[in-house]
PDBML (XML) file of the C-alpha atoms, coordinates in Angstrom:
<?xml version="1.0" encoding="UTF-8" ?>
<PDBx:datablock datablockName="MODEL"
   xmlns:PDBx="http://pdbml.pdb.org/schema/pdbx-v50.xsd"
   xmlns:xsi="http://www.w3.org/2001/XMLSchema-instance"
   xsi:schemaLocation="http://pdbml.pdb.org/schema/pdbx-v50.xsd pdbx-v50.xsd">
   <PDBx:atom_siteCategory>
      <PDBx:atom_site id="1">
         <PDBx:B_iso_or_equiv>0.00</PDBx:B_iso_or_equiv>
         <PDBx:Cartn_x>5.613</PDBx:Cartn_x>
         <PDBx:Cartn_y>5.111</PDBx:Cartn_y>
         <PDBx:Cartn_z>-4.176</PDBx:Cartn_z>
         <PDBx:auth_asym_id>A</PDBx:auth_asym_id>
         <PDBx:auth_atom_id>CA</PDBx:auth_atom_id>
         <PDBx:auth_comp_id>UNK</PDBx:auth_comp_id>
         <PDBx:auth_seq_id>1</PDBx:auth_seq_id>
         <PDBx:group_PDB>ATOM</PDBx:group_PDB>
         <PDBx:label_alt_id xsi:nil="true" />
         <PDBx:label_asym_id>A</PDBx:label_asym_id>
         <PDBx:label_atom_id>CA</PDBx:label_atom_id>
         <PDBx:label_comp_id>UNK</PDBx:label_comp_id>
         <PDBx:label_entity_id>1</PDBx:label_entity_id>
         <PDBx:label_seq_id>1</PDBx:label_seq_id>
         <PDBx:occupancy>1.00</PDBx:occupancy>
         <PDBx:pdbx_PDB_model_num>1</PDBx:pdbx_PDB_model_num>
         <PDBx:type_symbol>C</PDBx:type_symbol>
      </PDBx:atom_site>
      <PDBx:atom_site id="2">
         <PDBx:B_iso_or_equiv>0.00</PDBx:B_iso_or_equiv>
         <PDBx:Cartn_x>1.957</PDBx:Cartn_x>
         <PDBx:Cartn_y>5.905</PDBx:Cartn_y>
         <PDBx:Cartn_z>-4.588</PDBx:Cartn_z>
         <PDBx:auth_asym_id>A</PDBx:auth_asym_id>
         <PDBx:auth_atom_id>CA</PDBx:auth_atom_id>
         <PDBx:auth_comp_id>UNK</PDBx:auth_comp_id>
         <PDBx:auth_seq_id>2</PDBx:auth_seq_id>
         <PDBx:group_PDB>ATOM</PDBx:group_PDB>
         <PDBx:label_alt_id xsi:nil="true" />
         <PDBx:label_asym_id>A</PDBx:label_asym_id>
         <PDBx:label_atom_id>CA</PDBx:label_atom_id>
         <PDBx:label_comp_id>UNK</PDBx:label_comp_id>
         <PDBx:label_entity_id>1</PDBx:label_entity_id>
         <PDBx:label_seq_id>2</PDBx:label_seq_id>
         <PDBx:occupancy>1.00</PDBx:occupancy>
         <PDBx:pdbx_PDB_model_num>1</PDBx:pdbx_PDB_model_num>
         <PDBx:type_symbol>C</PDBx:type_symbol>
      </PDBx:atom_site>
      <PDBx:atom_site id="3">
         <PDBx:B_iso_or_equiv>0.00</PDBx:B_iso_or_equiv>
         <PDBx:Cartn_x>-0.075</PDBx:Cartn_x>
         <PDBx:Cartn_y>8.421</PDBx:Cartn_y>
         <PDBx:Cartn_z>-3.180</PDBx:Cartn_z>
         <PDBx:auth_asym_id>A</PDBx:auth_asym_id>
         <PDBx:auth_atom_id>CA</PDBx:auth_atom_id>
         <PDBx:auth_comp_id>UNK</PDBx:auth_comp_id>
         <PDBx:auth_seq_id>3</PDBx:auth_seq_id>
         <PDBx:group_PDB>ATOM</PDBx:group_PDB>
         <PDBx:label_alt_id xsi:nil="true" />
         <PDBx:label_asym_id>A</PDBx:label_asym_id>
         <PDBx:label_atom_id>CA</PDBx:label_atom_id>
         <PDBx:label_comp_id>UNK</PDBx:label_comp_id>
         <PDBx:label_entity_id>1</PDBx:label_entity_id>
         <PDBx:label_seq_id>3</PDBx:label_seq_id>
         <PDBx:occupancy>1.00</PDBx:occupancy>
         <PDBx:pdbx_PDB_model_num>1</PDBx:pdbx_PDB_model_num>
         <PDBx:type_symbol>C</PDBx:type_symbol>
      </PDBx:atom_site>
      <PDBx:atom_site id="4">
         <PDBx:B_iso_or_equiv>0.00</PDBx:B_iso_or_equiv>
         <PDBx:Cartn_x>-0.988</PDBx:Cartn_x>
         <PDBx:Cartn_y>7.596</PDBx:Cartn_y>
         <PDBx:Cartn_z>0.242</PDBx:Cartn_z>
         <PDBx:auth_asym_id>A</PDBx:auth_asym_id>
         <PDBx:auth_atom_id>CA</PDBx:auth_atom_id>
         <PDBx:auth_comp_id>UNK</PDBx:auth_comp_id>
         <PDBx:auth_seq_id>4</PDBx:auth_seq_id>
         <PDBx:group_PDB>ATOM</PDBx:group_PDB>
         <PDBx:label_alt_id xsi:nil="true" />
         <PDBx:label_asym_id>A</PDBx:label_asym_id>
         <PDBx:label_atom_id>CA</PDBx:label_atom_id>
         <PDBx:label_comp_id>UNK</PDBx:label_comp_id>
         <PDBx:label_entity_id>1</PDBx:label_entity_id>
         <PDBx:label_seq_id>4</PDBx:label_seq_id>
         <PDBx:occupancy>1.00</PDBx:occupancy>
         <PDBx:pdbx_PDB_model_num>1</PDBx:pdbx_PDB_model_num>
         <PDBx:type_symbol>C</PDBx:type_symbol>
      </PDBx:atom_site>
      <PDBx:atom_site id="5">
         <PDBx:B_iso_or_equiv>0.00</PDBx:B_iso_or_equiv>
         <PDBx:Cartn_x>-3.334</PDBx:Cartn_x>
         <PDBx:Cartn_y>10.243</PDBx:Cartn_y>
         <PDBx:Cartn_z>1.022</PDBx:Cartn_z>
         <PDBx:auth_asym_id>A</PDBx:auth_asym_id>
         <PDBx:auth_atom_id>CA</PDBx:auth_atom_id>
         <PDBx:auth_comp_id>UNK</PDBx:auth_comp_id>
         <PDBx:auth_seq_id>5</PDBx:auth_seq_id>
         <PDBx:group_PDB>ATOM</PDBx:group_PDB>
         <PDBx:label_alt_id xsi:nil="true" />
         <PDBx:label_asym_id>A</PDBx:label_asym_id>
         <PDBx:label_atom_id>CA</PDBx:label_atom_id>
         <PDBx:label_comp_id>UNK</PDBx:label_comp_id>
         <PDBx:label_entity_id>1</PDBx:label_entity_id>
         <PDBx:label_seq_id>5</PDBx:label_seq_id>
         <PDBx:occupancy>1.00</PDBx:occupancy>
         <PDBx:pdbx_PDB_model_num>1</PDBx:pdbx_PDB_model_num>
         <PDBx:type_symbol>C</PDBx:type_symbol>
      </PDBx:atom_site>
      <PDBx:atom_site id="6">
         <PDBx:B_iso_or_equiv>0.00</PDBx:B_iso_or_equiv>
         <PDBx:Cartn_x>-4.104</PDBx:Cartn_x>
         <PDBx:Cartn_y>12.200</PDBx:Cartn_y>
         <PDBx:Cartn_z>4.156</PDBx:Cartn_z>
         <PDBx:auth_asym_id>A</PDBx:auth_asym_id>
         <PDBx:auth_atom_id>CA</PDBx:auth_atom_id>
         <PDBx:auth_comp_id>UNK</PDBx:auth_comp_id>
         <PDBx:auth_seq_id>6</PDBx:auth_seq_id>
         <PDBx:group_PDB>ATOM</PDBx:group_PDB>
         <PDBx:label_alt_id xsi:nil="true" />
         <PDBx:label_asym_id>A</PDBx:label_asym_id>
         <PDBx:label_atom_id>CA</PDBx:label_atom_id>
         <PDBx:label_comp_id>UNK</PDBx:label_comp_id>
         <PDBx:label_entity_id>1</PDBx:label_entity_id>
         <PDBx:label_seq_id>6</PDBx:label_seq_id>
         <PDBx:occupancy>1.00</PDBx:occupancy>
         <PDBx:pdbx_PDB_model_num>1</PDBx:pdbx_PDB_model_num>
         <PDBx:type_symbol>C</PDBx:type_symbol>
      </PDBx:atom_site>
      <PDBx:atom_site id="7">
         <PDBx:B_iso_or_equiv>0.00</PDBx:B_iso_or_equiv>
         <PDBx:Cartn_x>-7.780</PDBx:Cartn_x>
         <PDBx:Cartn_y>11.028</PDBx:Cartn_y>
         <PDBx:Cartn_z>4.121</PDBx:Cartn_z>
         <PDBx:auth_asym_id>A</PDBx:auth_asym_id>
         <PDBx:auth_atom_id>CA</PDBx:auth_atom_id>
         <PDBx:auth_comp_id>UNK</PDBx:auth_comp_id>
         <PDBx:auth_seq_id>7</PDBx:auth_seq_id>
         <PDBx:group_PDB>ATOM</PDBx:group_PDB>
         <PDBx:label_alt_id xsi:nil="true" />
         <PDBx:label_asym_id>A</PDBx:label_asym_id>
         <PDBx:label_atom_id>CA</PDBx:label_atom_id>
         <PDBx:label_comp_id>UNK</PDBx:label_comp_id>
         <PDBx:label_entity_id>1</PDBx:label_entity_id>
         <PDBx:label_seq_id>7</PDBx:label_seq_id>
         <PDBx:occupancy>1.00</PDBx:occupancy>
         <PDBx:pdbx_PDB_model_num>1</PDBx:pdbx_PDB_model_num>
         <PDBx:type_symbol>C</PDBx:type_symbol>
      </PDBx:atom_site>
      <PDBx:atom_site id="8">
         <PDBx:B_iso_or_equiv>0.00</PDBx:B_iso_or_equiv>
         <PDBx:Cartn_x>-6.797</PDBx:Cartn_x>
         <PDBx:Cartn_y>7.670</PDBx:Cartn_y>
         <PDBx:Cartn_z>3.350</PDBx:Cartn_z>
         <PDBx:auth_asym_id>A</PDBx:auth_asym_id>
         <PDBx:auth_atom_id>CA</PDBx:auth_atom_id>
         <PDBx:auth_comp_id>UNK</PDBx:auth_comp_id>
         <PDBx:auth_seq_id>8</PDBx:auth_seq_id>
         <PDBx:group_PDB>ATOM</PDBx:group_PDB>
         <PDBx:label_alt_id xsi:nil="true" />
         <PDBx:label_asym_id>A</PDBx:label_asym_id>
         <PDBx:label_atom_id>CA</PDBx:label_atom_id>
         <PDBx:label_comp_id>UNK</PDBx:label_comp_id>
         <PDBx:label_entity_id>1</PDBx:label_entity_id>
         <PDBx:label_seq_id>8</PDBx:label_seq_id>
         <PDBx:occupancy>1.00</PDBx:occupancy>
         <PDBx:pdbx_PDB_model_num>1</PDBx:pdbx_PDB_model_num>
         <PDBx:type_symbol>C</PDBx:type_symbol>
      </PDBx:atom_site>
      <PDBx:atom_site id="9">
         <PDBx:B_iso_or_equiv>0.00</PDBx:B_iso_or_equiv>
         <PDBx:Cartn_x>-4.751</PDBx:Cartn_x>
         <PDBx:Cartn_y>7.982</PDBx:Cartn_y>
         <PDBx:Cartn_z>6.433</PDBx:Cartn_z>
         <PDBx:auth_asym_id>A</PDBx:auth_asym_id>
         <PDBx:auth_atom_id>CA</PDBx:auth_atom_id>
         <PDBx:auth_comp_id>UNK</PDBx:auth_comp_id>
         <PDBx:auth_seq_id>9</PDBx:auth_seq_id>
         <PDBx:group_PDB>ATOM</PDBx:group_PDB>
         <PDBx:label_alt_id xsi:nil="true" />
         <PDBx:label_asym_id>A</PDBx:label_asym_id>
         <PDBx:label_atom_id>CA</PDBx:label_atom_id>
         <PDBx:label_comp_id>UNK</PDBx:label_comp_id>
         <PDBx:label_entity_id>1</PDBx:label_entity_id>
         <PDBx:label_seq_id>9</PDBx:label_seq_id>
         <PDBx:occupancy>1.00</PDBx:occupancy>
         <PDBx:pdbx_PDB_model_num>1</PDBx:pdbx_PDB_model_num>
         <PDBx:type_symbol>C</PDBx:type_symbol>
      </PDBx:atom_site>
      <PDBx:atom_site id="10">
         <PDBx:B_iso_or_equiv>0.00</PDBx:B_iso_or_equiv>
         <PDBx:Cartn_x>-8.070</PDBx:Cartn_x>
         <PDBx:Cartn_y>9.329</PDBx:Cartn_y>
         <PDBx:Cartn_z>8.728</PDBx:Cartn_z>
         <PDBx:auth_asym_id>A</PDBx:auth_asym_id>
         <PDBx:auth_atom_id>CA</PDBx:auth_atom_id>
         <PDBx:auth_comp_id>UNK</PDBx:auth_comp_id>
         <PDBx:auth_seq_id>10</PDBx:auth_seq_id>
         <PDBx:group_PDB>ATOM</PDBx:group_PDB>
         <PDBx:label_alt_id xsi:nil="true" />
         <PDBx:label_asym_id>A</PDBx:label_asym_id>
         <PDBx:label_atom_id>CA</PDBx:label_atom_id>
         <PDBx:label_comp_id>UNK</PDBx:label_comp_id>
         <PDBx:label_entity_id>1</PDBx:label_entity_id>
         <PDBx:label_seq_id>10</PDBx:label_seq_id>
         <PDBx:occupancy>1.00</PDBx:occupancy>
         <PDBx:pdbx_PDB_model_num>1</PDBx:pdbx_PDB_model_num>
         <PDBx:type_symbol>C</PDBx:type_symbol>
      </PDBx:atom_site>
      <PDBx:atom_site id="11">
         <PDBx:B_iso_or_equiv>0.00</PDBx:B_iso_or_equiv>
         <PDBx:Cartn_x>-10.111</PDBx:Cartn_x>
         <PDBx:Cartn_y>7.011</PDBx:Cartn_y>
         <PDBx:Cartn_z>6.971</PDBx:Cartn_z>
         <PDBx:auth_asym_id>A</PDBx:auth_asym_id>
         <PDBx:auth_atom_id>CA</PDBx:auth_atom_id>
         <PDBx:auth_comp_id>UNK</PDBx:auth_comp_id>
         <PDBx:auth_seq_id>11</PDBx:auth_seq_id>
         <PDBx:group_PDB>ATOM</PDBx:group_PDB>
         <PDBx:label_alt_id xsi:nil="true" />
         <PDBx:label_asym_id>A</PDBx:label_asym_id>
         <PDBx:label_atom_id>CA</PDBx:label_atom_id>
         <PDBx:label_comp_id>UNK</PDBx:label_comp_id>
         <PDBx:label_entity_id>1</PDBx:label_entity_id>
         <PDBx:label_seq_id>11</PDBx:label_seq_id>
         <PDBx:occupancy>1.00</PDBx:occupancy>
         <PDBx:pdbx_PDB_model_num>1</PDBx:pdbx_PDB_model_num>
         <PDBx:type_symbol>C</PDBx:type_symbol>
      </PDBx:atom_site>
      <PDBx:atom_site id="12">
         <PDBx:B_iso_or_equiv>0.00</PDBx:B_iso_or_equiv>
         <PDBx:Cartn_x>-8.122</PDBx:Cartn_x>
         <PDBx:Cartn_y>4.439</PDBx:Cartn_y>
         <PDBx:Cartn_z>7.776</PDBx:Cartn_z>
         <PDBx:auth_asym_id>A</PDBx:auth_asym_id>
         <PDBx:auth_atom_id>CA</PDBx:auth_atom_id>
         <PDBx:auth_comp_id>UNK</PDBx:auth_comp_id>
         <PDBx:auth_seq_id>12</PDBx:auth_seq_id>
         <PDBx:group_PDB>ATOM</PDBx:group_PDB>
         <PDBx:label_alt_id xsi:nil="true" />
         <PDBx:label_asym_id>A</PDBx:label_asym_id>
         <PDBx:label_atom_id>CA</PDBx:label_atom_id>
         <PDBx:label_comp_id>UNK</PDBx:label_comp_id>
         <PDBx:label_entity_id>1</PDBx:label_entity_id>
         <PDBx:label_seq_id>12</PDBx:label_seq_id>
         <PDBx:occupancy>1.00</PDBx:occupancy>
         <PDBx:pdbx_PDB_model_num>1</PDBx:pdbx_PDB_model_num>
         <PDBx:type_symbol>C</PDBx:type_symbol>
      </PDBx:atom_site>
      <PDBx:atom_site id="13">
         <PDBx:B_iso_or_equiv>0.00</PDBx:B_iso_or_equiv>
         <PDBx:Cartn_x>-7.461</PDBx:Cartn_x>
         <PDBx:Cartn_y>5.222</PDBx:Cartn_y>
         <PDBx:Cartn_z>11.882</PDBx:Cartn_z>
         <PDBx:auth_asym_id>A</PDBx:auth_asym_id>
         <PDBx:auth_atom_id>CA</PDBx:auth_atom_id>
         <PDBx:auth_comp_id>UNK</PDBx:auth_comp_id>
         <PDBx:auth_seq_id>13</PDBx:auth_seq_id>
         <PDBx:group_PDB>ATOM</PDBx:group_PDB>
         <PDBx:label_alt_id xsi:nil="true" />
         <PDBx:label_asym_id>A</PDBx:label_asym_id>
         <PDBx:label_atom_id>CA</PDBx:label_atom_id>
         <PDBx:label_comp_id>UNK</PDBx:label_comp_id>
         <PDBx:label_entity_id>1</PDBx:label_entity_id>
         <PDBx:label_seq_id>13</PDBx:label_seq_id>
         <PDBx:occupancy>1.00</PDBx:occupancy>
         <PDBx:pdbx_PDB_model_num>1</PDBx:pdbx_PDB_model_num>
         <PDBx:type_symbol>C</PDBx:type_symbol>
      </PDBx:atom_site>
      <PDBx:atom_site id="14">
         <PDBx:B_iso_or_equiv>0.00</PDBx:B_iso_or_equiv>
         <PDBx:Cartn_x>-11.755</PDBx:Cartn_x>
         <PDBx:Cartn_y>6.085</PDBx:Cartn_y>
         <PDBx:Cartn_z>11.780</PDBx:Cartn_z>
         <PDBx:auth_asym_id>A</PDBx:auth_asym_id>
         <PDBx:auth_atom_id>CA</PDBx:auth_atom_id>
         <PDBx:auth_comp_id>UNK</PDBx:auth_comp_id>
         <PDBx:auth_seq_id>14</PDBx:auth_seq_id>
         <PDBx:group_PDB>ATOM</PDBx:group_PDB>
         <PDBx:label_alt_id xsi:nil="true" />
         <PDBx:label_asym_id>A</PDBx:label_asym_id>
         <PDBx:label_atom_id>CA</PDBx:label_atom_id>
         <PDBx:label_comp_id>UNK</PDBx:label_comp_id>
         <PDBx:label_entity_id>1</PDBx:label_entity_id>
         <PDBx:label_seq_id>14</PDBx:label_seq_id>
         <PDBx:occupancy>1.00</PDBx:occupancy>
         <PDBx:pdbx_PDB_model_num>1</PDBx:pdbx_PDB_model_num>
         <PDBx:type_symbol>C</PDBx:type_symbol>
      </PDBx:atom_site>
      <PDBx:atom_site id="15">
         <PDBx:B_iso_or_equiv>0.00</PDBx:B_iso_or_equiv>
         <PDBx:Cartn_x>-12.097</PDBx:Cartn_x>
         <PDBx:Cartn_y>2.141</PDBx:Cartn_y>
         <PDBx:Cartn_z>10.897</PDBx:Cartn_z>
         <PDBx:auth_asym_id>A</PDBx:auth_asym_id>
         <PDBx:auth_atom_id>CA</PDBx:auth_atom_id>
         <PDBx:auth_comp_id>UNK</PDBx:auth_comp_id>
         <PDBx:auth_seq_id>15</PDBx:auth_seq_id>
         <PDBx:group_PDB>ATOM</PDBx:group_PDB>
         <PDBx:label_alt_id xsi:nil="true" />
         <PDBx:label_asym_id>A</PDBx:label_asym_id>
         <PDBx:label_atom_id>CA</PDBx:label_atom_id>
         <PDBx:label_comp_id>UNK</PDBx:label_comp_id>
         <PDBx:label_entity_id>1</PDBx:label_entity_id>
         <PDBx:label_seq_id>15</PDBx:label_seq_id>
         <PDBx:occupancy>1.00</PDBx:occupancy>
         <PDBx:pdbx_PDB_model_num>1</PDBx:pdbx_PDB_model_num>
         <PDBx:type_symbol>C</PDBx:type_symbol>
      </PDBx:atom_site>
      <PDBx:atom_site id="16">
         <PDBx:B_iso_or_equiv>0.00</PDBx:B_iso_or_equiv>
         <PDBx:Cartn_x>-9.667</PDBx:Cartn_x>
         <PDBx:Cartn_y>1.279</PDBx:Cartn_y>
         <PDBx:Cartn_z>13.732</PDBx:Cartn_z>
         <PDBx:auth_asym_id>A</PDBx:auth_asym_id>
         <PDBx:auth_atom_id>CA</PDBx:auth_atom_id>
         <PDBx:auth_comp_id>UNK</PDBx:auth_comp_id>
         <PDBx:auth_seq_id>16</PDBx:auth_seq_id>
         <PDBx:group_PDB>ATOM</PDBx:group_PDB>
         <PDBx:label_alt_id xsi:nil="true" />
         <PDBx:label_asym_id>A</PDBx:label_asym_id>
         <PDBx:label_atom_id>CA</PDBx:label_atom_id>
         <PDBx:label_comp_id>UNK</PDBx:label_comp_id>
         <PDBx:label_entity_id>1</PDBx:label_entity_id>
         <PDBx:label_seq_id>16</PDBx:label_seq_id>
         <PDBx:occupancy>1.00</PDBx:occupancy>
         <PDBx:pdbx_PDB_model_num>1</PDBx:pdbx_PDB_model_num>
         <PDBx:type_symbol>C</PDBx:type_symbol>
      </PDBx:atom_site>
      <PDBx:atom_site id="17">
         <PDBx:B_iso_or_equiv>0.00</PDBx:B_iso_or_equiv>
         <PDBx:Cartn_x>-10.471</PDBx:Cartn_x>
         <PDBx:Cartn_y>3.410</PDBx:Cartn_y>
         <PDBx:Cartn_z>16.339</PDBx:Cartn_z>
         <PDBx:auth_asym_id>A</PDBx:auth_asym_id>
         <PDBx:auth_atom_id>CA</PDBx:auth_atom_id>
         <PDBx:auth_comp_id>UNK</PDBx:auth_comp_id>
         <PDBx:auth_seq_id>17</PDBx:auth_seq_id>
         <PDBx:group_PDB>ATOM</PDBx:group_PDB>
         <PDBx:label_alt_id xsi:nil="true" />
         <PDBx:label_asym_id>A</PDBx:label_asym_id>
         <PDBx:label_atom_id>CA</PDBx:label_atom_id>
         <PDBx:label_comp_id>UNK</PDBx:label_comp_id>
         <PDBx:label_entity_id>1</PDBx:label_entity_id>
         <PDBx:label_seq_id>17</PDBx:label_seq_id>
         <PDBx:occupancy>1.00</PDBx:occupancy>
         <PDBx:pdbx_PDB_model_num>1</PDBx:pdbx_PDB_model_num>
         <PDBx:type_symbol>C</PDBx:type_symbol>
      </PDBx:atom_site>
      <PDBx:atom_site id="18">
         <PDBx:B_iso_or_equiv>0.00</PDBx:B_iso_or_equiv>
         <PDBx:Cartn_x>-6.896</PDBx:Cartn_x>
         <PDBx:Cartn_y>5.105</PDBx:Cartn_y>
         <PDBx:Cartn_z>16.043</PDBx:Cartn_z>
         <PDBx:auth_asym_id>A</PDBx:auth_asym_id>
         <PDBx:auth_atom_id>CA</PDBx:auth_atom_id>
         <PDBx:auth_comp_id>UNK</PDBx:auth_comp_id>
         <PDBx:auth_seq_id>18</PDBx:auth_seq_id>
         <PDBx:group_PDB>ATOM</PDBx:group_PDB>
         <PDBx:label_alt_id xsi:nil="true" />
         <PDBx:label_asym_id>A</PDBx:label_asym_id>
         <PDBx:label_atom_id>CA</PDBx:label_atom_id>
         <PDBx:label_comp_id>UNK</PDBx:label_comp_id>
         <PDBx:label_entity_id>1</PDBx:label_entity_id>
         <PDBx:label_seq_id>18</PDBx:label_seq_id>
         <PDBx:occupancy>1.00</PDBx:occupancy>
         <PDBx:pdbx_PDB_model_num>1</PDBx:pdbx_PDB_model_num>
         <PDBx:type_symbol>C</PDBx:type_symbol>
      </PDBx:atom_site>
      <PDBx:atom_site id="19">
         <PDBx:B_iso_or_equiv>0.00</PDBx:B_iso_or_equiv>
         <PDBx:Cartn_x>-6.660</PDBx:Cartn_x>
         <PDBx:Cartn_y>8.336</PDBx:Cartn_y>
         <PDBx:Cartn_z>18.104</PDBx:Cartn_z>
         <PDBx:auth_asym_id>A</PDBx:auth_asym_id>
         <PDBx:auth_atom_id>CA</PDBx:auth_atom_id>
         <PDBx:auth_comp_id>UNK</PDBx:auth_comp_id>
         <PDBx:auth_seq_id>19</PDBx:auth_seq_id>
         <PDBx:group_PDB>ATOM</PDBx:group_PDB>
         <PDBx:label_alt_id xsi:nil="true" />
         <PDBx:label_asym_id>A</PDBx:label_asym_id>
         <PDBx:label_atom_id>CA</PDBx:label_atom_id>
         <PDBx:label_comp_id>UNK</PDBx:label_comp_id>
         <PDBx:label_entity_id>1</PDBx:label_entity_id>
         <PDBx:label_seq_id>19</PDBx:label_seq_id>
         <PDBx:occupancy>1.00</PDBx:occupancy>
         <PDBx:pdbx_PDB_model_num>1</PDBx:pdbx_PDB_model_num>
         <PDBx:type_symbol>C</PDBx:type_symbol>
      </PDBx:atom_site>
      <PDBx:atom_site id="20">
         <PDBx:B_iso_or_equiv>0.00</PDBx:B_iso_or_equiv>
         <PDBx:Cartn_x>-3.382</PDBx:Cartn_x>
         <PDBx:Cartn_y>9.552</PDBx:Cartn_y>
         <PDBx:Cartn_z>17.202</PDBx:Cartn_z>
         <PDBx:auth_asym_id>A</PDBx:auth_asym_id>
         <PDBx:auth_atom_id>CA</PDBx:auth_atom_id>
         <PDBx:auth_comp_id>UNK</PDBx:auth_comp_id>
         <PDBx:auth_seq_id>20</PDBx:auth_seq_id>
         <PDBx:group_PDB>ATOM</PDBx:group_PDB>
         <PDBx:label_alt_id xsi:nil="true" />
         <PDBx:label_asym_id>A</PDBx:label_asym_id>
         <PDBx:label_atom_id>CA</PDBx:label_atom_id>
         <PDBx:label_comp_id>UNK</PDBx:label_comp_id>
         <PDBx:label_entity_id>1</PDBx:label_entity_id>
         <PDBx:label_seq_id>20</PDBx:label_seq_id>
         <PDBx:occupancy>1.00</PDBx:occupancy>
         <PDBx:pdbx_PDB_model_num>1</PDBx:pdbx_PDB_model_num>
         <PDBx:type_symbol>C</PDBx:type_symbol>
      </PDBx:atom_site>
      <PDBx:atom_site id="21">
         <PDBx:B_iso_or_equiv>0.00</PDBx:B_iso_or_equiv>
         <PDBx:Cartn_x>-0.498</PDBx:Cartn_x>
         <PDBx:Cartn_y>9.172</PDBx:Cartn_y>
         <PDBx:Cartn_z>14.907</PDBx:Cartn_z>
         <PDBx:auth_asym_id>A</PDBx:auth_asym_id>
         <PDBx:auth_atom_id>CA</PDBx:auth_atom_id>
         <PDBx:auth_comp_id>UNK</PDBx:auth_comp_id>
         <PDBx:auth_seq_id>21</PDBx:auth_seq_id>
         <PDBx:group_PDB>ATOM</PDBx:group_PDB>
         <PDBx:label_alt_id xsi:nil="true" />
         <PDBx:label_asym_id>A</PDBx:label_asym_id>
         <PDBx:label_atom_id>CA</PDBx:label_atom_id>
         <PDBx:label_comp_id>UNK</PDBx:label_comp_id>
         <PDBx:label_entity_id>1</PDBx:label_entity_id>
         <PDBx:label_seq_id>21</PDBx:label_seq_id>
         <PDBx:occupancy>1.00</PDBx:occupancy>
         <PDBx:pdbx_PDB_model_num>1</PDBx:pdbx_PDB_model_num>
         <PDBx:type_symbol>C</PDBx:type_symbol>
      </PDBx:atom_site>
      <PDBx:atom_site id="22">
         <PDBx:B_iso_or_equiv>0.00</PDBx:B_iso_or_equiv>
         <PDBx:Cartn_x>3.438</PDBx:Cartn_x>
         <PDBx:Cartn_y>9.735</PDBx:Cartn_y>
         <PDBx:Cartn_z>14.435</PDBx:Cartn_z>
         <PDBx:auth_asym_id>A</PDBx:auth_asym_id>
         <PDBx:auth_atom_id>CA</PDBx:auth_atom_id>
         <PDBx:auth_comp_id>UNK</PDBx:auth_comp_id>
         <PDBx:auth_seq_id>22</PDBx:auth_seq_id>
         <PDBx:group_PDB>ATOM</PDBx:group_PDB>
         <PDBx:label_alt_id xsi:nil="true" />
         <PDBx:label_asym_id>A</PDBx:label_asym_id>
         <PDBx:label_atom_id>CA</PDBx:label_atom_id>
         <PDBx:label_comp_id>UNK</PDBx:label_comp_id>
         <PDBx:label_entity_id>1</PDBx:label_entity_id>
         <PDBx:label_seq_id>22</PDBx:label_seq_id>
         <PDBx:occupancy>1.00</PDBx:occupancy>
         <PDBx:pdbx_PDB_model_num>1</PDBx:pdbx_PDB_model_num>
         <PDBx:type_symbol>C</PDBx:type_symbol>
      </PDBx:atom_site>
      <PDBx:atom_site id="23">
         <PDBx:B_iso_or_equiv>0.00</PDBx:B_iso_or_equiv>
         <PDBx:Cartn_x>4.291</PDBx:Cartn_x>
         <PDBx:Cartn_y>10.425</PDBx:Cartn_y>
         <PDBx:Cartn_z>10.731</PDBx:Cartn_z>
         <PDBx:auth_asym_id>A</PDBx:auth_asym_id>
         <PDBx:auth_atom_id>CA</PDBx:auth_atom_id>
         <PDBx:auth_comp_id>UNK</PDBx:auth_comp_id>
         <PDBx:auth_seq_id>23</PDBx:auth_seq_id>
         <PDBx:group_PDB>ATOM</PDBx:group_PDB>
         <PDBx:label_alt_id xsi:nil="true" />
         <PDBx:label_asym_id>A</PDBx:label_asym_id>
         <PDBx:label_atom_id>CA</PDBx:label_atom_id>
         <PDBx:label_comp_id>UNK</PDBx:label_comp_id>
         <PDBx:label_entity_id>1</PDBx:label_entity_id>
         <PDBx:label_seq_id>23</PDBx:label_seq_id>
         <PDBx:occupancy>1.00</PDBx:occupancy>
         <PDBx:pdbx_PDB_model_num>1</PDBx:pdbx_PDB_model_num>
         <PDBx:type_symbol>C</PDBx:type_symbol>
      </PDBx:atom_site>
      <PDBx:atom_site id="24">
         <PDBx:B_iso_or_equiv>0.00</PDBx:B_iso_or_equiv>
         <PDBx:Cartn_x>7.657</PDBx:Cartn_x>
         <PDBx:Cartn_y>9.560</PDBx:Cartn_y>
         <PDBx:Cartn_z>9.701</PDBx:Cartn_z>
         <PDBx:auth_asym_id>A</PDBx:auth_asym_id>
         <PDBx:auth_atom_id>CA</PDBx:auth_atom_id>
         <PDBx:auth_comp_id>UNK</PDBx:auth_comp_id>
         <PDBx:auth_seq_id>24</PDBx:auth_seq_id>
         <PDBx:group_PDB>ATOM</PDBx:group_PDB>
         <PDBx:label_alt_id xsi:nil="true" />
         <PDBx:label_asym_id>A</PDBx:label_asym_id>
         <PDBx:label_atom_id>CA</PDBx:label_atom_id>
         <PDBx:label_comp_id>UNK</PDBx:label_comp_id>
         <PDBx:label_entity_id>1</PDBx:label_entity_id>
         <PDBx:label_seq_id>24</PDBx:label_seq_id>
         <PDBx:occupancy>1.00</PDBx:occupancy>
         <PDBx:pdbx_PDB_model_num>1</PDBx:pdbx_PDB_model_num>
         <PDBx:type_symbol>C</PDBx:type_symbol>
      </PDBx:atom_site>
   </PDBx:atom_siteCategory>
</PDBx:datablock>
């Protein structure tokens, strides 16, 4: 794969309104 950063992640869950996350 690609990087999938972890501030893509935040920036990401910031746009949703995502509190918290499980990283598999």
């Amino acid at each position: 794969p690609g990087d999938a950063s972890i501030e893509d992640l935040q920036r990401l869950h910031r746009t949703l309104g995502l509190d918290r996350v499980v990283i598999v």
